[in-house]
Protein backbone atom coordinates (compact mmCIF):
# COMPACT_ATOMS: atom_id res chain seq x y z
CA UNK A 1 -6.45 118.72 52.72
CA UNK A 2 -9.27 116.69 53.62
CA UNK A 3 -9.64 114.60 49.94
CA UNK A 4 -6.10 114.83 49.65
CA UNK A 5 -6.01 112.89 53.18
CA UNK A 6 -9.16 110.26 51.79
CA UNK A 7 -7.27 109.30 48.48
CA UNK A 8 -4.16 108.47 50.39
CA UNK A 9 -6.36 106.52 52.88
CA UNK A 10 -7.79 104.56 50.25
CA UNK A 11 -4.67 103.84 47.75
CA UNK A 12 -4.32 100.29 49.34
CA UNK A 13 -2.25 98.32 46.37
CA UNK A 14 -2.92 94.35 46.26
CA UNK A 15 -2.01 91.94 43.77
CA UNK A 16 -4.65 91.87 41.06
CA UNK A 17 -6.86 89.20 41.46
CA UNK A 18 -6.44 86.18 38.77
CA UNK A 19 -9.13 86.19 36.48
CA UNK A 20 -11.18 82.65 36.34
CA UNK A 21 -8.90 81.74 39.79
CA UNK A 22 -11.35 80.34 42.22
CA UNK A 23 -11.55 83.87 44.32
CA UNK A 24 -12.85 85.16 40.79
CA UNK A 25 -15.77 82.77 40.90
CA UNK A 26 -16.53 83.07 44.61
CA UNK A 27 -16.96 87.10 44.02
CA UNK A 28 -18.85 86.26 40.85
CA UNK A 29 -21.42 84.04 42.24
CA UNK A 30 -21.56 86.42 45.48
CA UNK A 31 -22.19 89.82 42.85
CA UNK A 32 -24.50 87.44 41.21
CA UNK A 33 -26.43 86.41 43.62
CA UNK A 34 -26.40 90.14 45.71
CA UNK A 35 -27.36 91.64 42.02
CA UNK A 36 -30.43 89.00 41.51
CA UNK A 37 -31.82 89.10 45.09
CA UNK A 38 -31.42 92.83 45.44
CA UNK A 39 -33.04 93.25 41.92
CA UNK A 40 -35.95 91.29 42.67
CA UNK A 41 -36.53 92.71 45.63
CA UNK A 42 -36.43 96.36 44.25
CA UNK A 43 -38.99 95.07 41.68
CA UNK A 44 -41.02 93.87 44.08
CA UNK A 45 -40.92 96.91 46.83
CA UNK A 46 -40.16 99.96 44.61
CA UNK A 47 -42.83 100.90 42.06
CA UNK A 48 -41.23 104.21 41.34
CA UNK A 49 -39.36 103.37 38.47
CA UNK A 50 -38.04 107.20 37.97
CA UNK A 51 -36.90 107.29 41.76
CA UNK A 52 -35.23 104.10 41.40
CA UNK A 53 -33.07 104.41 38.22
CA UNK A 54 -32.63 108.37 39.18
CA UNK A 55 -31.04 107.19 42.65
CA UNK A 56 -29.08 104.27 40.57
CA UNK A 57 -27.39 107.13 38.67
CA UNK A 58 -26.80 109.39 41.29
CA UNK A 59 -24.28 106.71 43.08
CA UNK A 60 -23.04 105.05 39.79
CA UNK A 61 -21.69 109.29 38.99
CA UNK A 62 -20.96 109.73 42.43
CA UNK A 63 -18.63 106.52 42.35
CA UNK A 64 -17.37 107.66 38.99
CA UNK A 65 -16.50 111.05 40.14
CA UNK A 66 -14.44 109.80 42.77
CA UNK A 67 -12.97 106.95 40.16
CA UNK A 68 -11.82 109.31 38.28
CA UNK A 69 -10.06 111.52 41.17
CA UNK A 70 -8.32 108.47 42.57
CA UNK A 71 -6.95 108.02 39.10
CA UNK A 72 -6.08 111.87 38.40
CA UNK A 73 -4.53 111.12 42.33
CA UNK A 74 -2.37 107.56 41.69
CA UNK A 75 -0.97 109.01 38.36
CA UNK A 76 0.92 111.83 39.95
CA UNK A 77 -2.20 114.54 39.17
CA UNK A 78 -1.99 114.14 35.56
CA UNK A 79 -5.00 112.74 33.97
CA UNK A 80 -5.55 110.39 31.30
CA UNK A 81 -8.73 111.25 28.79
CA UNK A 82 -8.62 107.00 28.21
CA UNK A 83 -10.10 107.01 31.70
CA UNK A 84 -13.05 109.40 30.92
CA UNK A 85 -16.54 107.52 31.21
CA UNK A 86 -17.07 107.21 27.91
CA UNK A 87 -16.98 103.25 28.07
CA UNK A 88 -20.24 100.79 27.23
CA UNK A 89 -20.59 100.41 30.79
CA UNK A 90 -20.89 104.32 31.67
CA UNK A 91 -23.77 104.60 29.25
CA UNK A 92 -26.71 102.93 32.12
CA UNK A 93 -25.34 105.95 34.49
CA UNK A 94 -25.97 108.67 31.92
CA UNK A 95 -29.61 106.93 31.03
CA UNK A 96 -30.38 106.46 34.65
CA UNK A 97 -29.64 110.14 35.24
CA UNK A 98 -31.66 111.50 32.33
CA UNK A 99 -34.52 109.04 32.87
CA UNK A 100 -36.98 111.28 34.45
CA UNK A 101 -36.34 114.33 31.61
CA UNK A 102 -38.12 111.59 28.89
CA UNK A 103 -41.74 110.99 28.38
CA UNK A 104 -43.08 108.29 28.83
CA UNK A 105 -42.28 106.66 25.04
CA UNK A 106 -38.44 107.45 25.88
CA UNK A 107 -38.72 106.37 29.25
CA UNK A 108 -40.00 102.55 27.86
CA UNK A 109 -37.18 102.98 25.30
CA UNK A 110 -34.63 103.66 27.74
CA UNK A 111 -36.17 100.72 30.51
CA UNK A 112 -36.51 98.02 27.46
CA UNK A 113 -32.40 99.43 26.70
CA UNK A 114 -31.11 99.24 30.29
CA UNK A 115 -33.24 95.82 30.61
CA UNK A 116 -31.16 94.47 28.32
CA UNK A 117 -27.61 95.90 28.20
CA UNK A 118 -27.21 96.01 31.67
CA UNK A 119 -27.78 92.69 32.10
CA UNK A 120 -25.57 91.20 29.65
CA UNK A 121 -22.71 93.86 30.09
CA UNK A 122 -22.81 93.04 33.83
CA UNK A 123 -22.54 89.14 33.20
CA UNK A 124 -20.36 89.54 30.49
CA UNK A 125 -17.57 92.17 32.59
CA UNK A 126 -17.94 89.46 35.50
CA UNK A 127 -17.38 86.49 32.86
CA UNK A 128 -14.30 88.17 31.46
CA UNK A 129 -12.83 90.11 34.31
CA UNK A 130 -9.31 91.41 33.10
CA UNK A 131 -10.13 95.00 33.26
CA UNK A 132 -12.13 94.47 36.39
CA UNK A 133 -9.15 93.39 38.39
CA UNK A 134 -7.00 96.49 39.29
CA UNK A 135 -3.68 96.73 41.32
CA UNK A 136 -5.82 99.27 43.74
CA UNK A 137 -8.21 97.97 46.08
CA UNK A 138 -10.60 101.01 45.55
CA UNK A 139 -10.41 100.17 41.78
CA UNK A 140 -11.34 96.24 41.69
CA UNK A 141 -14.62 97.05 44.51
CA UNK A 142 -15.77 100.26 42.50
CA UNK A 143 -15.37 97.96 39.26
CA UNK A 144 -16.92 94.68 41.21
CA UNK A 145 -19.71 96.81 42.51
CA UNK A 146 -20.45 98.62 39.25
CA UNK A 147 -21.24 95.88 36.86
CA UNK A 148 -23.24 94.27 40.11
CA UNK A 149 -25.52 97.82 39.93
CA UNK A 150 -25.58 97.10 36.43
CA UNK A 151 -26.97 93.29 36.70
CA UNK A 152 -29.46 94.66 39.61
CA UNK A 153 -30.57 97.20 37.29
CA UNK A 154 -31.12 95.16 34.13
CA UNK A 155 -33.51 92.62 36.75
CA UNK A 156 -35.21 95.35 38.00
């Protein structure tokens, strides 16, 4: 089987990285700086703000989905309701998603929210990385890049 075949291809183990170790705050300051210049350069070159956030939550559930597969996957196929994306930092992907259902009131509501949250959940998971840093490759980048979308998101 084809996914079967993927998750095995991507189940690379590594030692977890140390938080506040001086690899943490090279990939810190590199999300950082990717998240602000990306950001700012959305805000810039995209003025459709639906499109944007709408295409922000299609990859932030695509990588989800396939989070939460590699999990079901590395655990033997049994799955662990702790995993499902129910966490503070799932919340931007299900507002990004419903974005363009709101009117326009909900739709400032929603902005001002992700404005806001997104930004400081993104600093704050990069500033206190323990359950950032996985024992899976796939699971540290998906985590790294996540609160990065997050950052980008709350500049945009």
């Amino acid at each position: 089987m084809e996914l079967e075949r993927l998750l095995e291809w991507t189940s690379w183990r590594m030692e977890p990285i140390r938080p506040y170790s001086s690899t943490h705050f090279i990939i810190m300051a590199v999300i950082f700086a990717a998240a602000a210049g990306f950001g700012l350069l959305m805000s810039r070159k995209c003025r459709r703000t639906e499109h944007m956030l709408f295409s922000f939550g299609i990859y932030l559930a695509a990588a989800e989905f396939y989070k939460q597969i590699f999990l079901t996957y590395v655990r033997g196929g049994s799955y662990s309701w702790s995993d499902f994306p129910f966490q503070l930092c799932s919340v931007p992907m299900y507002l990004c998603l419903l974005y363009p259902v709101f009117r326009e009131k909900g739709k400032r509501i929603i902005r001002d929210m992700l404005m806001t949250y997104n930004l400081i959940g993104g600093v704050a998971a990069l500033l206190e990385p323990t359950s950032s840093f996985s024992s899976y490759w796939i699971l540290t980048i998906h985590s790294l890049i996540w609160h990065g979308c997050l950052i980008c998101i709350g500049l945009y």
